[in-house]
Protein backbone atom coordinates (compact mmCIF):
# COMPACT_ATOMS: atom_id res chain seq x y z
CA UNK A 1 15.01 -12.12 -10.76
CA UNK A 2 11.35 -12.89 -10.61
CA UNK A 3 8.86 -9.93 -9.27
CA UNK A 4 6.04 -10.46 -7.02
CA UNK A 5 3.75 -8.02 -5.45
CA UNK A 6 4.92 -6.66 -1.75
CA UNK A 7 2.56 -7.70 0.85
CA UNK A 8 2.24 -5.59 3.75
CA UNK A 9 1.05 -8.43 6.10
CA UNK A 10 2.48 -6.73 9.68
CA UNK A 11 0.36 -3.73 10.63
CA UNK A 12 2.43 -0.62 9.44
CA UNK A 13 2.46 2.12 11.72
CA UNK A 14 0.38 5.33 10.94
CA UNK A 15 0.43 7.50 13.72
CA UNK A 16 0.55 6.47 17.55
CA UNK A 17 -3.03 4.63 17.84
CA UNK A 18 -3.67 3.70 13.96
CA UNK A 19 -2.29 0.96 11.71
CA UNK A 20 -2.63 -0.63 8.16
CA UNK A 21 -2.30 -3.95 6.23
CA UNK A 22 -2.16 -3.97 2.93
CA UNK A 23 -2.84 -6.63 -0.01
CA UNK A 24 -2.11 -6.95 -3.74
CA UNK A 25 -5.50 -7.14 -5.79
CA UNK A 26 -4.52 -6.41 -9.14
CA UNK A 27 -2.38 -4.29 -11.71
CA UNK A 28 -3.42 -2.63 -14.79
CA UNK A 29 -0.37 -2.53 -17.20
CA UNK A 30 -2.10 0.01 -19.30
CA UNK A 31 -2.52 3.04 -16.78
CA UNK A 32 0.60 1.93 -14.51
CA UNK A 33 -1.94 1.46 -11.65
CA UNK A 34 -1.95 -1.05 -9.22
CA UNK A 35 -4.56 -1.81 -6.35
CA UNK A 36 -4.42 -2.96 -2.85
CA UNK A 37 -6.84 -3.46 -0.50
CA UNK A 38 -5.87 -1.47 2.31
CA UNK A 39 -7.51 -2.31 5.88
CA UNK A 40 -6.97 0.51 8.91
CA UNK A 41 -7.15 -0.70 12.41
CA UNK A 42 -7.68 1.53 15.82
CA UNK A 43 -5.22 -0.63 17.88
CA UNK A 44 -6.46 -4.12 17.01
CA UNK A 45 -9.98 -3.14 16.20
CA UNK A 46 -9.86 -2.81 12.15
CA UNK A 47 -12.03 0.35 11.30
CA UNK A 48 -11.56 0.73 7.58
CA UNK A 49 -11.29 -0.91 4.41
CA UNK A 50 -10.65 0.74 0.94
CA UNK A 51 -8.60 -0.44 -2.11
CA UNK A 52 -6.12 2.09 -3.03
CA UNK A 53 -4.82 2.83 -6.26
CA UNK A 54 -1.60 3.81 -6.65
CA UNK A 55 0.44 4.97 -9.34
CA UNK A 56 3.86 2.92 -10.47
CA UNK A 57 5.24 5.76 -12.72
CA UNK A 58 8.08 6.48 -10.20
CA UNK A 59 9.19 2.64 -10.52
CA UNK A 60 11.36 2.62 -13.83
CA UNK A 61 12.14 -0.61 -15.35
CA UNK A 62 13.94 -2.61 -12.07
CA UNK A 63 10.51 -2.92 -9.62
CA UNK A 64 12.86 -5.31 -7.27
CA UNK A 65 14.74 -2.71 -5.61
CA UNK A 66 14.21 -1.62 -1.84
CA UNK A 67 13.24 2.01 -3.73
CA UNK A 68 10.63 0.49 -5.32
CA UNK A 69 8.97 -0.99 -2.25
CA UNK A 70 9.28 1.86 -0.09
CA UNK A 71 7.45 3.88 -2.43
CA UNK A 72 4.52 1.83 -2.46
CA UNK A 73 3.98 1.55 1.07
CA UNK A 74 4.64 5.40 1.17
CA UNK A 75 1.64 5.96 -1.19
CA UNK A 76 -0.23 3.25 0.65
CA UNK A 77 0.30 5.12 3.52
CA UNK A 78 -1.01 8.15 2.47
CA UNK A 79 -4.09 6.56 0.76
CA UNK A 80 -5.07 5.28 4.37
CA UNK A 81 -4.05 8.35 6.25
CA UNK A 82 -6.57 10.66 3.77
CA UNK A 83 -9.36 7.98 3.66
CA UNK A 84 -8.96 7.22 7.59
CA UNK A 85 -7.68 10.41 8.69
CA UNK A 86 -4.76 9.45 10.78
């Protein structure tokens, strides 16, 4: 099976009035990092941007299960809820 990258396109939900998108930038192979650019919106006023990096130590060998996924957005999430505060 061929990997690619989840997209978090749809706003994800962060608390009742805040929401994120997220896009793949990059990965770095050597540190297990990879980086998305995260954007935070107020209902459908965006208020934040920030790439997070986020750690793909938990991942294993198989990144194409539903585990794997979860986990990022997970992380993600918690990159825009301590930048953003939500």
């Amino acid at each position: 099976m061929v990997f690619s990258w989840p997209e978090f396109a749809a706003n994800e939900t962060a608390d009742g009035e805040r929401s994120w998108t997220a896009v793949f930038d990059s990965y770095d192979q050597y540190r297990e990092l990879c980086y998305y650019v995260v954007r935070v919106f107020d209902g459908a006023r965006q208020v934040g941007e920030v790439t997070a990096e986020v750690g793909t130590e938990f991942a294993g060998d198989d990144w194409t299960t539903p585990a794997f996924e979860s986990e990022l957005r997970a992380r993600i999430a918690q990159v825009a809820a301590a930048r953003f505060g939500s």
